[in-house]
Protein backbone atom coordinates (compact mmCIF):
# COMPACT_ATOMS: atom_id res chain seq x y z
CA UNK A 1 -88.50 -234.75 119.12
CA UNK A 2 -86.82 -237.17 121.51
CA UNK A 3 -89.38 -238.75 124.04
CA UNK A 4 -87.47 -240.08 127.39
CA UNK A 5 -89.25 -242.18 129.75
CA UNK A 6 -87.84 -240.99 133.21
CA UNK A 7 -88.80 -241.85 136.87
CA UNK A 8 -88.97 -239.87 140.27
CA UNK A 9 -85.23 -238.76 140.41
CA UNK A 10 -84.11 -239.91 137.48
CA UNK A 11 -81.98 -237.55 135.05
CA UNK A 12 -81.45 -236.91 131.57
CA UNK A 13 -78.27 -235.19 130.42
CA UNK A 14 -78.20 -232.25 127.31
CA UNK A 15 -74.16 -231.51 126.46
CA UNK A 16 -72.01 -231.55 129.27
CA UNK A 17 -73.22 -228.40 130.86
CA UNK A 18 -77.13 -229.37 130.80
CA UNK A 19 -78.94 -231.99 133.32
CA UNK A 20 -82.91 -232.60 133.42
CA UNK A 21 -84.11 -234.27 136.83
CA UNK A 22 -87.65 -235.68 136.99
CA UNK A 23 -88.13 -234.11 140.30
CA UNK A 24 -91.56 -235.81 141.35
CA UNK A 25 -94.49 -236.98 139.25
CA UNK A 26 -98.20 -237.65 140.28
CA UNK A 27 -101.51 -237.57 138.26
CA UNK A 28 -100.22 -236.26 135.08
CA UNK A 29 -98.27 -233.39 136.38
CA UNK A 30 -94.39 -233.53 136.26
CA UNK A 31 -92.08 -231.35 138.60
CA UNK A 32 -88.54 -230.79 136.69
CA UNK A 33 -85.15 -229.51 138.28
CA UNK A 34 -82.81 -228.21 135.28
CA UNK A 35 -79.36 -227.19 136.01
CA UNK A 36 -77.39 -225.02 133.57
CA UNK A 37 -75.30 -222.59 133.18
CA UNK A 38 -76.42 -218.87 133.74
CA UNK A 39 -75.32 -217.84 130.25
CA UNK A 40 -78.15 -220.18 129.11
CA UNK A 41 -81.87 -219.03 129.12
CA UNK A 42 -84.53 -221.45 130.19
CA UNK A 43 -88.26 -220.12 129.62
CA UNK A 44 -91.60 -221.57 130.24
CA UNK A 45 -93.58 -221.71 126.89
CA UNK A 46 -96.18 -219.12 128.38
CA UNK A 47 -93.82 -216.78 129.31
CA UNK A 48 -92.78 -216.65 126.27
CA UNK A 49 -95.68 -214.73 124.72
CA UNK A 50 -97.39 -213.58 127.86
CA UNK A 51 -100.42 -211.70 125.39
CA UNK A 52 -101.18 -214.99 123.77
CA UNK A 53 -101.12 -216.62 127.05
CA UNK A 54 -103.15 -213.78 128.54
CA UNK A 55 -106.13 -214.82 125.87
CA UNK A 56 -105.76 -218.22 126.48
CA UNK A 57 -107.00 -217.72 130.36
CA UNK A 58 -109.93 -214.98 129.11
CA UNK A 59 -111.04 -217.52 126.36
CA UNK A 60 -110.89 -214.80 124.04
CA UNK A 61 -108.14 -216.64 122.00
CA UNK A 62 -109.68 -218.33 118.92
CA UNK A 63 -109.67 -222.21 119.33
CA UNK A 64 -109.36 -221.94 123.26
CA UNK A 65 -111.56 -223.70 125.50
CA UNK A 66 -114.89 -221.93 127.03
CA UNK A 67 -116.51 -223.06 129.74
């Protein structure tokens, strides 16, 4: 895994068809902007595997959080 230190604005290209933008970033939450072609599929991790995620909020999946 590549880690990038970016700043408010700042991009990060992938190929030529693929650009990252560090939209904003404030108390350890980060806002990104992606452009890309439509052919390509971009997919939060939750969405992913909506059941597991599902679990995750009830608390009902082992190792997750309670409380």
């Amino acid at each position: 895994m590549l880690v990038i230190g970016r700043r408010d604005g700042e991009r990060i290209l992938i190929g030529p068809d693929i650009e990252v933008v560090l939209v904003r970033s404030r108390s350890g939450e980060a806002r990104l902007g992606i452009e890309a072609p439509s052919d390509v599929v971009i997919l939060r991790e939750e969405l992913e595997n909506p059941e597991e995620q599902e679990e995750v909020d009830r608390g009902t999946k082992k190792g997750a959080p309670v409380g």
